[in-house]
PDB file of N, CA and C in Angstrom:
ATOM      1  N   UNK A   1      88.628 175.032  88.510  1.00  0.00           N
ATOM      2  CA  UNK A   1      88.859 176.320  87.890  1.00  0.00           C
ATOM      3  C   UNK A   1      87.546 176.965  87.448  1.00  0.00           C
ATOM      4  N   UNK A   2      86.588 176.025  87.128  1.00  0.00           N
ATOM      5  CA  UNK A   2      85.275 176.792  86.375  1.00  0.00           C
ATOM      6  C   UNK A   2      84.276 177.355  87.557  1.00  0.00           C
ATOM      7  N   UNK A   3      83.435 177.708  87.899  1.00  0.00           N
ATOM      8  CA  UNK A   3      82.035 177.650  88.360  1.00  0.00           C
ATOM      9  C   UNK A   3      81.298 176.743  87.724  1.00  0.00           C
ATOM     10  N   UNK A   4      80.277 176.127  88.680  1.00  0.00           N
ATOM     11  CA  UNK A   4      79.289 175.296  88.330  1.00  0.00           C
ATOM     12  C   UNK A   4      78.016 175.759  88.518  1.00  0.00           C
ATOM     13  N   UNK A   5      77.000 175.646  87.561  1.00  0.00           N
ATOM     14  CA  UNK A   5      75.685 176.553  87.351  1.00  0.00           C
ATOM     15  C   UNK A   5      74.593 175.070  88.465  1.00  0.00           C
ATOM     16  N   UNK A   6      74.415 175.478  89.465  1.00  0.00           N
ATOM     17  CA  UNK A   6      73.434 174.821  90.200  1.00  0.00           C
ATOM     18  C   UNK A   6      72.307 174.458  89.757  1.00  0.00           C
ATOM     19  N   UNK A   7      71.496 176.178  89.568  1.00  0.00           N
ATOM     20  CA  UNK A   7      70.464 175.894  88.684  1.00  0.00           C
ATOM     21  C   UNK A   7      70.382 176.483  87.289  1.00  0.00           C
ATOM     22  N   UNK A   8      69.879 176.085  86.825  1.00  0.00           N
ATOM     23  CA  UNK A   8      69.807 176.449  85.023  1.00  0.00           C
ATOM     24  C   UNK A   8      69.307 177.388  84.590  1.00  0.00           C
ATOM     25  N   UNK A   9      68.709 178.190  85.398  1.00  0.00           N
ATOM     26  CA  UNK A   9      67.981 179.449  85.340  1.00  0.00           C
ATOM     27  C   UNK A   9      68.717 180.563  86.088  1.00  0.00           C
ATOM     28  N   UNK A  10      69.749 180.838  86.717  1.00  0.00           N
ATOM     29  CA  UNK A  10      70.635 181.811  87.849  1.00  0.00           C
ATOM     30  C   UNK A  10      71.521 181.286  87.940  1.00  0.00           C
ATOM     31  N   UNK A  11      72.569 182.356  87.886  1.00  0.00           N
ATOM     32  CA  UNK A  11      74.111 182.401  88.456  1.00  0.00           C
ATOM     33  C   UNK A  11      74.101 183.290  89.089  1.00  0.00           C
ATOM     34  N   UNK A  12      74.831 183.227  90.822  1.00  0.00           N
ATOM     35  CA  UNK A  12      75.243 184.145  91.316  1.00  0.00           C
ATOM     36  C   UNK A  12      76.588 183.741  92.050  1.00  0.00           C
ATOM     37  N   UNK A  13      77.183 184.702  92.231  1.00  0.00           N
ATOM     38  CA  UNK A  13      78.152 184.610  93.079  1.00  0.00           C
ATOM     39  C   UNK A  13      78.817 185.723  94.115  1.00  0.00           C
ATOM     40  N   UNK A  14      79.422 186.112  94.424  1.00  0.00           N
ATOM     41  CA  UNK A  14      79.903 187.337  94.929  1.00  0.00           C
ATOM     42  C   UNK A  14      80.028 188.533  94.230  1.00  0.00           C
ATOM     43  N   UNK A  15      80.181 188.494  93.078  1.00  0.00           N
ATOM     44  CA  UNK A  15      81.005 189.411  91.863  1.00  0.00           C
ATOM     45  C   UNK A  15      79.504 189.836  90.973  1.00  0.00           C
ATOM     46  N   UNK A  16      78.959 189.035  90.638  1.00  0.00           N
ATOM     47  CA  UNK A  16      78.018 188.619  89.360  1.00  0.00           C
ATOM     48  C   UNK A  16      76.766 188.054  89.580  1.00  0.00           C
ATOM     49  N   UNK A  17      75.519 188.425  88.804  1.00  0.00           N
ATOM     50  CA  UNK A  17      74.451 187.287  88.603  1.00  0.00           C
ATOM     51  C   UNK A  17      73.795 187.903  87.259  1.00  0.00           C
ATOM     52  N   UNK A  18      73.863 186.487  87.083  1.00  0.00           N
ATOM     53  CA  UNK A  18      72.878 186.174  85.570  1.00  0.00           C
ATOM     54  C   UNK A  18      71.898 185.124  85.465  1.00  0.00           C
ATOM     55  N   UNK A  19      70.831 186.051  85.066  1.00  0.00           N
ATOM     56  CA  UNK A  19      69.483 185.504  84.838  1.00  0.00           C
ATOM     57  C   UNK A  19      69.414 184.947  83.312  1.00  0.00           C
ATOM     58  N   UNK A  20      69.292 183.575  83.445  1.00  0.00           N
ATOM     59  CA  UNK A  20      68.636 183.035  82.146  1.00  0.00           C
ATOM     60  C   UNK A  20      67.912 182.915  81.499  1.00  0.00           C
ATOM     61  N   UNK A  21      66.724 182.949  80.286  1.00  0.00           N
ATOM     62  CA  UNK A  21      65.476 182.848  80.143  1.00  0.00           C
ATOM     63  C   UNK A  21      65.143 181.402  80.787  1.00  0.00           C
ATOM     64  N   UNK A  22      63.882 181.444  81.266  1.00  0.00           N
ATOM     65  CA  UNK A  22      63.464 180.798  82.291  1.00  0.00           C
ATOM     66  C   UNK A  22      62.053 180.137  81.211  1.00  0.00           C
ATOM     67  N   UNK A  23      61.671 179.412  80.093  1.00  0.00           N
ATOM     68  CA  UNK A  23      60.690 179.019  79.584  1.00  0.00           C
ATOM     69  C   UNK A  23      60.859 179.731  77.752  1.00  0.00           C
ATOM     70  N   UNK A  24      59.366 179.072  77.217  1.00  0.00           N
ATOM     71  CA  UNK A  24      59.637 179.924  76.134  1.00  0.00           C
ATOM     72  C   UNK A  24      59.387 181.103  76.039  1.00  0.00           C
ATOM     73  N   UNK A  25      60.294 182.166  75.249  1.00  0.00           N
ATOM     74  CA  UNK A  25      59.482 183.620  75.224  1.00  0.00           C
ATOM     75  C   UNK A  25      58.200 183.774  74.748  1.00  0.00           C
ATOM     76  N   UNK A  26      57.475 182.782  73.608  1.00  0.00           N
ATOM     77  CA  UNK A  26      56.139 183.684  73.188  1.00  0.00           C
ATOM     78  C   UNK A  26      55.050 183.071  74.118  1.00  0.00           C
ATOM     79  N   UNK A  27      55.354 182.010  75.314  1.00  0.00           N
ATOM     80  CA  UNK A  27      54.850 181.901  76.348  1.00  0.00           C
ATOM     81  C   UNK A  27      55.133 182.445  77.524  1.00  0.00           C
ATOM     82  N   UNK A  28      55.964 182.713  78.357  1.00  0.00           N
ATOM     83  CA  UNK A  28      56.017 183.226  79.519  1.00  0.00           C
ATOM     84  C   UNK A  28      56.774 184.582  79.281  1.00  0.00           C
ATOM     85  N   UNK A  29      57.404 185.411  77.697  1.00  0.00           N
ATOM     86  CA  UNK A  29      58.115 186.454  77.597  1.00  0.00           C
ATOM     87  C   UNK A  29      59.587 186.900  77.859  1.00  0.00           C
ATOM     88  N   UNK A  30      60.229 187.601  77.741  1.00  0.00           N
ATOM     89  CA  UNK A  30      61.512 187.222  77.654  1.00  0.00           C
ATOM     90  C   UNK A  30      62.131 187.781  79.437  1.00  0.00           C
ATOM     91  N   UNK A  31      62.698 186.977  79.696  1.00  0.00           N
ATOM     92  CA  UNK A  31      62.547 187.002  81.311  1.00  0.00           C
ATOM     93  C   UNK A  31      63.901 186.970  81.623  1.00  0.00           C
ATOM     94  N   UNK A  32      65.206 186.906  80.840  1.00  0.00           N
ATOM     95  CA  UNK A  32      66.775 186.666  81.132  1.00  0.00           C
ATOM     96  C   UNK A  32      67.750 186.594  80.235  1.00  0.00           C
ATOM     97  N   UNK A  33      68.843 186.377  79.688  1.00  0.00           N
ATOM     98  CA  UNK A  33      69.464 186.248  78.697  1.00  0.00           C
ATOM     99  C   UNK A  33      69.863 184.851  78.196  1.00  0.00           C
ATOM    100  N   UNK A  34      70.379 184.983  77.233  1.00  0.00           N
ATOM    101  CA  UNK A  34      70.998 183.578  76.504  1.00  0.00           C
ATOM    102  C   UNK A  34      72.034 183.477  76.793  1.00  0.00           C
ATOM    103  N   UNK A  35      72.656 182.312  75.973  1.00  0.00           N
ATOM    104  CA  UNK A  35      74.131 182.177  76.607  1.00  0.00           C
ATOM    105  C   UNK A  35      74.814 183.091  75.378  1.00  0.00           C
ATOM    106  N   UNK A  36      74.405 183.093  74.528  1.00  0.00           N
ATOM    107  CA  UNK A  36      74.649 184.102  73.413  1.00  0.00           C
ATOM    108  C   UNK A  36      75.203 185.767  73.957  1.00  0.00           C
ATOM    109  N   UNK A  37      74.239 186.162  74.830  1.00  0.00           N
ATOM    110  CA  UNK A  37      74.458 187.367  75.594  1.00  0.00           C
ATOM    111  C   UNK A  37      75.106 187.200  76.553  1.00  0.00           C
ATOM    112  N   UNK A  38      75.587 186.586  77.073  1.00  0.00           N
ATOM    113  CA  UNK A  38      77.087 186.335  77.889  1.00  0.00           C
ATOM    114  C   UNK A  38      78.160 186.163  77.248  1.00  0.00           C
ATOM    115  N   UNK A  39      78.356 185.805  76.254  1.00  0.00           N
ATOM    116  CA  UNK A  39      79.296 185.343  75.409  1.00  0.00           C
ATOM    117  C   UNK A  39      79.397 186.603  74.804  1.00  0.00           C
ATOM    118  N   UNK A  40      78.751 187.480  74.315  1.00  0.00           N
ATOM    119  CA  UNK A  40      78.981 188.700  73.676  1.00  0.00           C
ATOM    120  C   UNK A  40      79.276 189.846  74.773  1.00  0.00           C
ATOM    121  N   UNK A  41      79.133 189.794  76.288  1.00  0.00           N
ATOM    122  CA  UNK A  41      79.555 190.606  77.464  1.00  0.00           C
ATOM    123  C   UNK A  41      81.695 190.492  77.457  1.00  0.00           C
ATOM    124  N   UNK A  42      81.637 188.781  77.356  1.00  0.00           N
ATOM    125  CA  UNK A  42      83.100 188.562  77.224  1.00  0.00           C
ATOM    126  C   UNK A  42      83.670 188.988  76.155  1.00  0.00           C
ATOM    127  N   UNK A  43      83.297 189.039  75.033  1.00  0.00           N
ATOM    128  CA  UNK A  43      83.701 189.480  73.889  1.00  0.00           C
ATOM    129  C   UNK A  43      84.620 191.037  73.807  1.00  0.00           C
ATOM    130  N   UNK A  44      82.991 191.437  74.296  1.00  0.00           N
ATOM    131  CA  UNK A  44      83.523 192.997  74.400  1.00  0.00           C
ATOM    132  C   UNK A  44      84.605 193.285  75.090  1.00  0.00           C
ATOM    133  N   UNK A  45      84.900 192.688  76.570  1.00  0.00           N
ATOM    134  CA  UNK A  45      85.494 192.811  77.702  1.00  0.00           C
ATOM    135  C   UNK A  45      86.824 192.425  76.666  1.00  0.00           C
ATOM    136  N   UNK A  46      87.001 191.457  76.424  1.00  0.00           N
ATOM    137  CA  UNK A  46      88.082 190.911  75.393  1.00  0.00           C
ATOM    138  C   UNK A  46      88.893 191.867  74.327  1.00  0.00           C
ATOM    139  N   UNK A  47      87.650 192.689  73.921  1.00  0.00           N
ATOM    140  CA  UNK A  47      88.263 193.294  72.686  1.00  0.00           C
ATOM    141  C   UNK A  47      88.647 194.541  73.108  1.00  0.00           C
ATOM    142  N   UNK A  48      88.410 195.252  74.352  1.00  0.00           N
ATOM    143  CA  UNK A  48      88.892 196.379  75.512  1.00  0.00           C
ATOM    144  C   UNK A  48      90.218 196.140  75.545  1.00  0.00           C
ATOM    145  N   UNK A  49      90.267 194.664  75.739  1.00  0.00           N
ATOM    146  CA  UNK A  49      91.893 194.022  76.599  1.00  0.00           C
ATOM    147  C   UNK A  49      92.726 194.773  75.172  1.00  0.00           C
ATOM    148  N   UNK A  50      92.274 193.914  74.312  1.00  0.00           N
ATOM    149  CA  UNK A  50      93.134 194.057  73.274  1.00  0.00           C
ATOM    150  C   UNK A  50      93.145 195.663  72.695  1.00  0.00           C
ATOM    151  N   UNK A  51      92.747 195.995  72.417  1.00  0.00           N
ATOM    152  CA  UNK A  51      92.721 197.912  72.262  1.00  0.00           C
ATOM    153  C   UNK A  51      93.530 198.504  73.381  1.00  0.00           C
ATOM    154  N   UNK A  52      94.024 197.961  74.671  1.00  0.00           N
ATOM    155  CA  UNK A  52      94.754 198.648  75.499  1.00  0.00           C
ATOM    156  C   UNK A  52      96.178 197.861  75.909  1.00  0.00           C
ATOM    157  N   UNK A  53      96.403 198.140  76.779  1.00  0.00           N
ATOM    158  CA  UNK A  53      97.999 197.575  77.360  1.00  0.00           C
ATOM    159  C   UNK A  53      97.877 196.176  77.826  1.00  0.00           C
ATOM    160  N   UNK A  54      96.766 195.463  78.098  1.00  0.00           N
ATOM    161  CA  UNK A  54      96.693 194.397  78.314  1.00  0.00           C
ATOM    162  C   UNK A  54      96.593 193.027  76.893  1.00  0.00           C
ATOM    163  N   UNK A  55      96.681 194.024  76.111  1.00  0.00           N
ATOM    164  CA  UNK A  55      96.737 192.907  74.870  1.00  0.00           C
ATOM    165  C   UNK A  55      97.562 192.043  74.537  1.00  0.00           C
ATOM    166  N   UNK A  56      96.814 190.961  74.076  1.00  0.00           N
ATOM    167  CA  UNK A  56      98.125 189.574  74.330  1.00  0.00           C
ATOM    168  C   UNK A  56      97.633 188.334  73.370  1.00  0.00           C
ATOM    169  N   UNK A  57      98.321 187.892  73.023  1.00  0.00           N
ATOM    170  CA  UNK A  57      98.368 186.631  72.101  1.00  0.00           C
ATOM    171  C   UNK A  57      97.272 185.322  72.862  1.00  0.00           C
ATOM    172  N   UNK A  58      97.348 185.372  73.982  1.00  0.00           N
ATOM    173  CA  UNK A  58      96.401 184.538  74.951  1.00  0.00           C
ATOM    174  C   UNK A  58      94.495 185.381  74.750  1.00  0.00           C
ATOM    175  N   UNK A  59      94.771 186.348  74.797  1.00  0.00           N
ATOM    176  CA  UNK A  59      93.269 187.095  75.120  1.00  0.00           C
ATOM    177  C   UNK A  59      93.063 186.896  73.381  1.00  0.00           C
ATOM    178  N   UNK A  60      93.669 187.251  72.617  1.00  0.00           N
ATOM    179  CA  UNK A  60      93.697 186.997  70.980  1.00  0.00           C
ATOM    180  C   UNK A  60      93.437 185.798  70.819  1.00  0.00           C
ATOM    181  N   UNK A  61      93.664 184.145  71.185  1.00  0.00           N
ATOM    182  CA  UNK A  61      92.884 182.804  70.924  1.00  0.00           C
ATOM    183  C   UNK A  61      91.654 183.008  72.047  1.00  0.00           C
ATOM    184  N   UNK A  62      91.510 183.851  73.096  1.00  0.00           N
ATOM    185  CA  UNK A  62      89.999 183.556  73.721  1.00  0.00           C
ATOM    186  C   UNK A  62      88.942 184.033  73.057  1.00  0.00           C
ATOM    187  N   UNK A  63      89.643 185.406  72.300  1.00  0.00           N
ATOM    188  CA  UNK A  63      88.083 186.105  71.730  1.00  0.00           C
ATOM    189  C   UNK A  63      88.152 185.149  70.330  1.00  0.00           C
ATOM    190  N   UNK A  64      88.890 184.783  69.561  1.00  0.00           N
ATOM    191  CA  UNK A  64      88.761 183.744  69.128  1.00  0.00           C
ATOM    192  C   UNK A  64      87.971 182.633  68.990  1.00  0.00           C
ATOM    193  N   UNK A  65      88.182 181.923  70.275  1.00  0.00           N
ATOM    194  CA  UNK A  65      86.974 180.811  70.455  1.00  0.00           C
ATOM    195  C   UNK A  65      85.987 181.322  71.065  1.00  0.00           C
ATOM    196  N   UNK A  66      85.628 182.386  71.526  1.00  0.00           N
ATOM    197  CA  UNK A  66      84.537 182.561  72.211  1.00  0.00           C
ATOM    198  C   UNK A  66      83.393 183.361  70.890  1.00  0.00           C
ATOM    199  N   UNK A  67      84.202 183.598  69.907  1.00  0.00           N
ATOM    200  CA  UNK A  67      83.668 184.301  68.488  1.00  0.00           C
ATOM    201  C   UNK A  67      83.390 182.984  68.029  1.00  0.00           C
ATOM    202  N   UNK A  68      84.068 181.890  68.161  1.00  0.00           N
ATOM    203  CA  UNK A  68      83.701 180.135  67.221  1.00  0.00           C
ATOM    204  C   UNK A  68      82.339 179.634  67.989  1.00  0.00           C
ATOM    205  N   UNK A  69      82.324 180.119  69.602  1.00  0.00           N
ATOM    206  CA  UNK A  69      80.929 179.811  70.001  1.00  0.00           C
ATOM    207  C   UNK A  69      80.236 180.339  69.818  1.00  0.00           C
ATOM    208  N   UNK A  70      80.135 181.473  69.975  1.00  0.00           N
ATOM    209  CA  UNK A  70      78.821 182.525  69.621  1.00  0.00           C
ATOM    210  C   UNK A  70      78.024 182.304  68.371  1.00  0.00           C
ATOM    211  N   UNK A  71      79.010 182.240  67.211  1.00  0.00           N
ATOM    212  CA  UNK A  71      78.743 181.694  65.793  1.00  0.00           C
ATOM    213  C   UNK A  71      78.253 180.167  66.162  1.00  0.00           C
ATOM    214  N   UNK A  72      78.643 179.242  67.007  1.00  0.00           N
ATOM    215  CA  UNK A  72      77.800 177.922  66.489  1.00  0.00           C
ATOM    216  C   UNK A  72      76.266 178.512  67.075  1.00  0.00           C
ATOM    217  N   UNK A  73      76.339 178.925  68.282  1.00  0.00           N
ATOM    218  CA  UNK A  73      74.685 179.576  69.029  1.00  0.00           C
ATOM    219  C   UNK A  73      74.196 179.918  67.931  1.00  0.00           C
ATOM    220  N   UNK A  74      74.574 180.908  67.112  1.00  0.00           N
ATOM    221  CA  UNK A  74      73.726 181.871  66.219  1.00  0.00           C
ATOM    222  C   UNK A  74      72.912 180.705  65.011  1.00  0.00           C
ATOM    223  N   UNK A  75      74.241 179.567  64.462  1.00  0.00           N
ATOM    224  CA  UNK A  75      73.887 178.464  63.459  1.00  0.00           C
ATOM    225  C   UNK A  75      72.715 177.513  63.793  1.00  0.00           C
ATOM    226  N   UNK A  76      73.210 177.674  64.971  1.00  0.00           N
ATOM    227  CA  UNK A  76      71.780 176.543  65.424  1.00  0.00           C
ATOM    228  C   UNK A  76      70.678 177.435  65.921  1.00  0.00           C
ATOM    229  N   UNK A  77      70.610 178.424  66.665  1.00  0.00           N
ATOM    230  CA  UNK A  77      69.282 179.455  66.149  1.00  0.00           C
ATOM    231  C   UNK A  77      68.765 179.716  64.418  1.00  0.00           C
ATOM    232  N   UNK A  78      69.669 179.754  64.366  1.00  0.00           N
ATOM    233  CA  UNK A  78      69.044 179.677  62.298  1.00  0.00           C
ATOM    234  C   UNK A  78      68.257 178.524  61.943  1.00  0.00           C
ATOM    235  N   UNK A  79      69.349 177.279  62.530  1.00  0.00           N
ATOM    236  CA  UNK A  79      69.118 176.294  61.997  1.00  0.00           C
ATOM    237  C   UNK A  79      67.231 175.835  62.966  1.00  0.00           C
ATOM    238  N   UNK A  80      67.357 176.191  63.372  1.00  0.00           N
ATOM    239  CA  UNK A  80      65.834 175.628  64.140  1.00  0.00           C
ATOM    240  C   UNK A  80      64.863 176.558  64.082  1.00  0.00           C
ATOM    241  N   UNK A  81      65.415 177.771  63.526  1.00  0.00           N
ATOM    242  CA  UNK A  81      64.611 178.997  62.875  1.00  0.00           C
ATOM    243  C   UNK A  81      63.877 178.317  61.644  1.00  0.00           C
ATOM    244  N   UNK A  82      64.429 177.751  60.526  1.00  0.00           N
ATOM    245  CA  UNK A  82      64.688 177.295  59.400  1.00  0.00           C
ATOM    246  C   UNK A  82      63.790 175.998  59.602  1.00  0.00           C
ATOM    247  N   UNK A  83      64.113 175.302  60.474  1.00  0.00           N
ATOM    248  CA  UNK A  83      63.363 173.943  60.633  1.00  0.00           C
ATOM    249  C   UNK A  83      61.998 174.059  61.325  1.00  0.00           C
ATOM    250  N   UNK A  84      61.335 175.307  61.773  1.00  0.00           N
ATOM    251  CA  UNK A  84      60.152 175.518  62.205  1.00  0.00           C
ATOM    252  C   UNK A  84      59.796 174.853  64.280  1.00  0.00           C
ATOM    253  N   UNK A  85      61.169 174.483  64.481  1.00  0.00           N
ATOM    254  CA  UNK A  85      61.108 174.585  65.601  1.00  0.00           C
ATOM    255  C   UNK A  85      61.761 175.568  66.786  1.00  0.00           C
ATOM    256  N   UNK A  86      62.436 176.833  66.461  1.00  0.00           N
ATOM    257  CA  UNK A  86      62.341 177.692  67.037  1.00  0.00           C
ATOM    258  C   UNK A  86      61.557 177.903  67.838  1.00  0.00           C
ATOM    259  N   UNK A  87      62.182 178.125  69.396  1.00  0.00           N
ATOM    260  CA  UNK A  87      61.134 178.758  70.211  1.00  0.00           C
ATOM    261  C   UNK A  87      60.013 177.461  70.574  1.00  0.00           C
ATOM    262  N   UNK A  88      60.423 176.515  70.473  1.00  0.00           N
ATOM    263  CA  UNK A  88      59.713 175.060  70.826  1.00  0.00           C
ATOM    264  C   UNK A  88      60.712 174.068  71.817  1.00  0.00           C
ATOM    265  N   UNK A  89      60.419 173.157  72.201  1.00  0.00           N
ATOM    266  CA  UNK A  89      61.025 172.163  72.701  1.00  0.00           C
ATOM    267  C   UNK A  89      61.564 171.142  72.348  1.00  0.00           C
ATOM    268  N   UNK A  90      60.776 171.047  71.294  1.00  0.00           N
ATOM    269  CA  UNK A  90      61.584 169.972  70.230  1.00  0.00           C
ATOM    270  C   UNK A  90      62.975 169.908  69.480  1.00  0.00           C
ATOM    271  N   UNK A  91      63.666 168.665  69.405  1.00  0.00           N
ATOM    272  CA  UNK A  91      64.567 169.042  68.766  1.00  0.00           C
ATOM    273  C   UNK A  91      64.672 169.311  67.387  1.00  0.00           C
ATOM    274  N   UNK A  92      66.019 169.868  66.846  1.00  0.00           N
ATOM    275  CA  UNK A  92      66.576 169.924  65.304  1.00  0.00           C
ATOM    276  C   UNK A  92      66.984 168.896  64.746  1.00  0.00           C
ATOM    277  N   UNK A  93      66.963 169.089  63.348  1.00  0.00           N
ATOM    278  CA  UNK A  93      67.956 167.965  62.825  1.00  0.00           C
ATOM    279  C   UNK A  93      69.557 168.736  62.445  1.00  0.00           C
ATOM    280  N   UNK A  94      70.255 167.695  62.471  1.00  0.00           N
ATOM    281  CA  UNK A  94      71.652 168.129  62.340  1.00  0.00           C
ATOM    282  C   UNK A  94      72.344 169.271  61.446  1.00  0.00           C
ATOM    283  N   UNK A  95      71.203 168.319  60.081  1.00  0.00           N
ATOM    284  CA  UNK A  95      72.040 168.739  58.587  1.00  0.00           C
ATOM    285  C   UNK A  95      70.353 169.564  58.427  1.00  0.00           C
ATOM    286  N   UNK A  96      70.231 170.687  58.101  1.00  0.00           N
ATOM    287  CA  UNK A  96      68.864 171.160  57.417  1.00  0.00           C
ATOM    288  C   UNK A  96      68.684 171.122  56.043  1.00  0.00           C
ATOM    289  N   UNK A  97      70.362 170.895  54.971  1.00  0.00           N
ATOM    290  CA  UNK A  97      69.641 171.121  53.346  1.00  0.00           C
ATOM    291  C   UNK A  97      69.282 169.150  53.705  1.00  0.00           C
ATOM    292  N   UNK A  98      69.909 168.354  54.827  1.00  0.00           N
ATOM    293  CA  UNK A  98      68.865 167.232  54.251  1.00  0.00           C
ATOM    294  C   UNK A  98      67.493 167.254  54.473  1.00  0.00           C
ATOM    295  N   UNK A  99      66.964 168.300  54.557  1.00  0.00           N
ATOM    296  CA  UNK A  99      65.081 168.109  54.473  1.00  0.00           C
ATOM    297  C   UNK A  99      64.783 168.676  53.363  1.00  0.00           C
ATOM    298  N   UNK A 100      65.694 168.506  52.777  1.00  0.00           N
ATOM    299  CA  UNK A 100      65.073 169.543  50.785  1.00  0.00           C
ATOM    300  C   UNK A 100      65.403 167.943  50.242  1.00  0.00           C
ATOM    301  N   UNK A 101      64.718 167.557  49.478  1.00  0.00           N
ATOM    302  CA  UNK A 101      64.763 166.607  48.712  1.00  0.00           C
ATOM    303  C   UNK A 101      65.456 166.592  47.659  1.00  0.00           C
ATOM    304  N   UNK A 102      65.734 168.017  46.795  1.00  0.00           N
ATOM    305  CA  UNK A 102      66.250 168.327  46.064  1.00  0.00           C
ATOM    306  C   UNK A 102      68.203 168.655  46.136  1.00  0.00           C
ATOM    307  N   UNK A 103      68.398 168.428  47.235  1.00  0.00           N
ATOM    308  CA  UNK A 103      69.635 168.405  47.735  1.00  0.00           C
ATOM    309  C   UNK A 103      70.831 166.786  47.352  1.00  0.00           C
ATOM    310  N   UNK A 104      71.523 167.646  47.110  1.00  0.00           N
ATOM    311  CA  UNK A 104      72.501 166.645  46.871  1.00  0.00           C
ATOM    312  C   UNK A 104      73.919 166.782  47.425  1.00  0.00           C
ATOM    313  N   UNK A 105      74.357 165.730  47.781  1.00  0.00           N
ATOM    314  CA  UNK A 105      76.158 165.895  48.016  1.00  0.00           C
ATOM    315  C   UNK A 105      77.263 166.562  47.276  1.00  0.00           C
ATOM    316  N   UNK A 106      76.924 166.089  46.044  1.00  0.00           N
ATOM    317  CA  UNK A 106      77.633 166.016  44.680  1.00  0.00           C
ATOM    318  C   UNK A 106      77.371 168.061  44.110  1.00  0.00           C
ATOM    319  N   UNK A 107      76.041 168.347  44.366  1.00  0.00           N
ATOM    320  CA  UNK A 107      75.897 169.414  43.865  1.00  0.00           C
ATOM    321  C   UNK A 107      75.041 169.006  42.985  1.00  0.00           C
ATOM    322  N   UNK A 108      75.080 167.852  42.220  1.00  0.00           N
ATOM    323  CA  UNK A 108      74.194 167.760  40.862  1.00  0.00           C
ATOM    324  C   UNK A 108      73.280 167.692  40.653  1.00  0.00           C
TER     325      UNK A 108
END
């Protein structure tokens, strides 16, 4: 049922192609989109459905989860914003208030 992305940088098919960023932007510049910006193409397309005659309880749980992904993309752009590896190769850590020392479970 899905398509499978060959390479990690282009999708094409008969219908469609999407270019991915291809490296980091403040090295090679911004050269394609995120998956963020695909996810917000469906969105829209989604929220058309629903504003017209095609609106439906089915298209209502897709923009749904496709609003629960977009939001984790955006958390973990923060979150590696926040952790000073943005825009690097390196990874994040999971939890970011655990790099405050001053953090607690409890609150206290």
């Amino acid at each position: 049922m899905g398509m499978k992305l060959t390479n990690p940088y282009e999708f094409k098919n008969e219908f469609v192609s999407i270019r991915f960023q291809n490296g980091l932007p403040p090295e090679v510049g911004i050269n394609g989109v995120r998956a963020e910006d695909v996810i917000d193409v469906l969105i829209s397309k989604l929220e058309l459905y629903q504003q017209g005659t095609l609106a439906c309880k089915e298209n209502e749980e897709a923009l749904a989860s496709l609003l629960v992904a977009r939001d984790a993309l955006v958390r973990r752009r923060q979150r590696r914003q926040l952790q000073g590896v943005y825009n690097t190769l390196a990874p994040h850590a999971d939890r970011t208030e655990d790099l405050h020392e001053e953090f607690s479970a409890t609150g206290a």
